[in-house]
N, C-alpha and C. Protein backbone atom coordinates (compact mmCIF):
# COMPACT_ATOMS: atom_id res chain seq x y z
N UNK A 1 0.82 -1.22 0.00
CA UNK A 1 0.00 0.00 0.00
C UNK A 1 0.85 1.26 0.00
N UNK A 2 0.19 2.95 -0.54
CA UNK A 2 1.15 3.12 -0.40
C UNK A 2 1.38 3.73 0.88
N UNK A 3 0.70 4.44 1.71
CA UNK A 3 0.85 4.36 3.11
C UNK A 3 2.03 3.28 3.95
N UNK A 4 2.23 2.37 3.37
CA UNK A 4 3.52 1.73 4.20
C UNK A 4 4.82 2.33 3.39
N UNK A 5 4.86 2.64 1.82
CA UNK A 5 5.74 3.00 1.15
C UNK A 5 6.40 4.61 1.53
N UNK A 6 5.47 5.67 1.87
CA UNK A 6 5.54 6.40 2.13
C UNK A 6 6.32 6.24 3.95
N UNK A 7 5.89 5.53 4.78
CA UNK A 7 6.45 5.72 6.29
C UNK A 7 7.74 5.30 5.97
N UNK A 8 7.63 4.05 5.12
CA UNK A 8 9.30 3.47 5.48
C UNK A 8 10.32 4.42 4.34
N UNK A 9 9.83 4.81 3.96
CA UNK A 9 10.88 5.43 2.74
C UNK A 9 11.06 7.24 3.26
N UNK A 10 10.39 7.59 4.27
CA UNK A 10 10.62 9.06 4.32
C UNK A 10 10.88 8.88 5.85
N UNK A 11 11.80 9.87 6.82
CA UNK A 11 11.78 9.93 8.29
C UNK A 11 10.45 10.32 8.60
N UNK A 12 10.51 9.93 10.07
CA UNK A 12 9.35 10.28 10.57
C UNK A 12 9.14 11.77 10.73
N UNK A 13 7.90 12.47 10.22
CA UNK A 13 7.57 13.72 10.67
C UNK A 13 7.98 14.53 9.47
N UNK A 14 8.38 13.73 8.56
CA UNK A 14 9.10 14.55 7.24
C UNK A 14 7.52 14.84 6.51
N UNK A 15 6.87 13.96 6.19
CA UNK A 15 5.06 13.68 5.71
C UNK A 15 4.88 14.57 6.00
N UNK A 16 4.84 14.41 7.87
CA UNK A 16 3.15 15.86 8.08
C UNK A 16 3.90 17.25 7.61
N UNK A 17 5.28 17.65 7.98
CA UNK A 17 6.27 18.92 8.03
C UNK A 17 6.38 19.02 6.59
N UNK A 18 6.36 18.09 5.30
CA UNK A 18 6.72 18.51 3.63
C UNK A 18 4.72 18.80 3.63
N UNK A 19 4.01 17.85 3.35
CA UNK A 19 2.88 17.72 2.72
C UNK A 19 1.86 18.35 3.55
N UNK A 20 1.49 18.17 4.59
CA UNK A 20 0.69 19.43 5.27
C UNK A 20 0.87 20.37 5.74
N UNK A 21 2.17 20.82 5.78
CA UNK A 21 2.86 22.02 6.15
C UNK A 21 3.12 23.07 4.77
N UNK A 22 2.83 22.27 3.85
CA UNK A 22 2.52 23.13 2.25
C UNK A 22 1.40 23.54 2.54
N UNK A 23 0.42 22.33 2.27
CA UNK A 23 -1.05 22.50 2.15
C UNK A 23 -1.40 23.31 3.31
N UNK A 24 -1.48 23.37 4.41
CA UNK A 24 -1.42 24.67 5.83
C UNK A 24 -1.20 25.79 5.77
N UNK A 25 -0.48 26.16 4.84
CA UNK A 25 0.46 27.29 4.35
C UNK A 25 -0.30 27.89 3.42
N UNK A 26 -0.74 26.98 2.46
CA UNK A 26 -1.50 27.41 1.08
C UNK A 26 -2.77 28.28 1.39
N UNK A 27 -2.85 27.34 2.36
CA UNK A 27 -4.63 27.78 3.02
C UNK A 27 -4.57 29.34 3.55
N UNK A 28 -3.46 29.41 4.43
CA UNK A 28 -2.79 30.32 5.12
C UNK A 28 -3.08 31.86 4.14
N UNK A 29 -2.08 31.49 3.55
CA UNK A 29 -1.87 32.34 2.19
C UNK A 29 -3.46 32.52 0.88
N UNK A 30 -4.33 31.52 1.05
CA UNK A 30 -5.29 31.95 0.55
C UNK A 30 -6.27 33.23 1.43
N UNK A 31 -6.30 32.57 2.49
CA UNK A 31 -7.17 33.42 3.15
C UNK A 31 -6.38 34.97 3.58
N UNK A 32 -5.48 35.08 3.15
CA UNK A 32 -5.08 36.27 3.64
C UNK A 32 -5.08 37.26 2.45
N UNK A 33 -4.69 36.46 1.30
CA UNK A 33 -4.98 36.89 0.47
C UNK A 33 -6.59 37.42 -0.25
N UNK A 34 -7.15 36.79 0.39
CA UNK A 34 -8.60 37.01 0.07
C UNK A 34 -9.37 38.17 1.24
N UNK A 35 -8.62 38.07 2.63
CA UNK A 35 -8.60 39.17 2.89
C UNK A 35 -8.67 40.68 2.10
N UNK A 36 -7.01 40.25 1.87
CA UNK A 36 -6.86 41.96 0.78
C UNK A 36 -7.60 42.29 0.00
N UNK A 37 -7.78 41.02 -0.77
CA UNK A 37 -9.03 41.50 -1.92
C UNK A 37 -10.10 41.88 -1.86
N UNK A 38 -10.76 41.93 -0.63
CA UNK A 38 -11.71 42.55 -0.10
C UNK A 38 -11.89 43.67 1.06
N UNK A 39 -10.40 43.90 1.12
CA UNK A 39 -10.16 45.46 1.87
C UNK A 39 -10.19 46.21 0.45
N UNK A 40 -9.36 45.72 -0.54
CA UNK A 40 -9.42 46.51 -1.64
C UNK A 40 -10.48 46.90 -2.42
C-alpha cells in the first residue's frame, strides 16, 4: 500500500512537516490573500 511506502521510505515527521505544512500554508496564504481583496 502506499501508506507503508511512504512511512518506510521518508523519516518520521518529514510527511506531516513537507505535505501538510505546504497545504497549511496554502490555506494560510489563501485566506489572507482574500482578505486583501476585499479590503481593496
Amino acid at each position: 500500500p502506499k501508506n507503508n511506502f511512504l512511512n518506510d521510505n521518508l523519516p518520521k515527521g518529514h510527511l506531516t512537516k513537507g505535505l501538510f505544512g505546504t497545504f497549511y500554508r496554502n490555506i494560510i496564504f489563501i485566506k489572507y490573500y482574500i482578505d486583501i481583496c476585499d479590503k481593496i
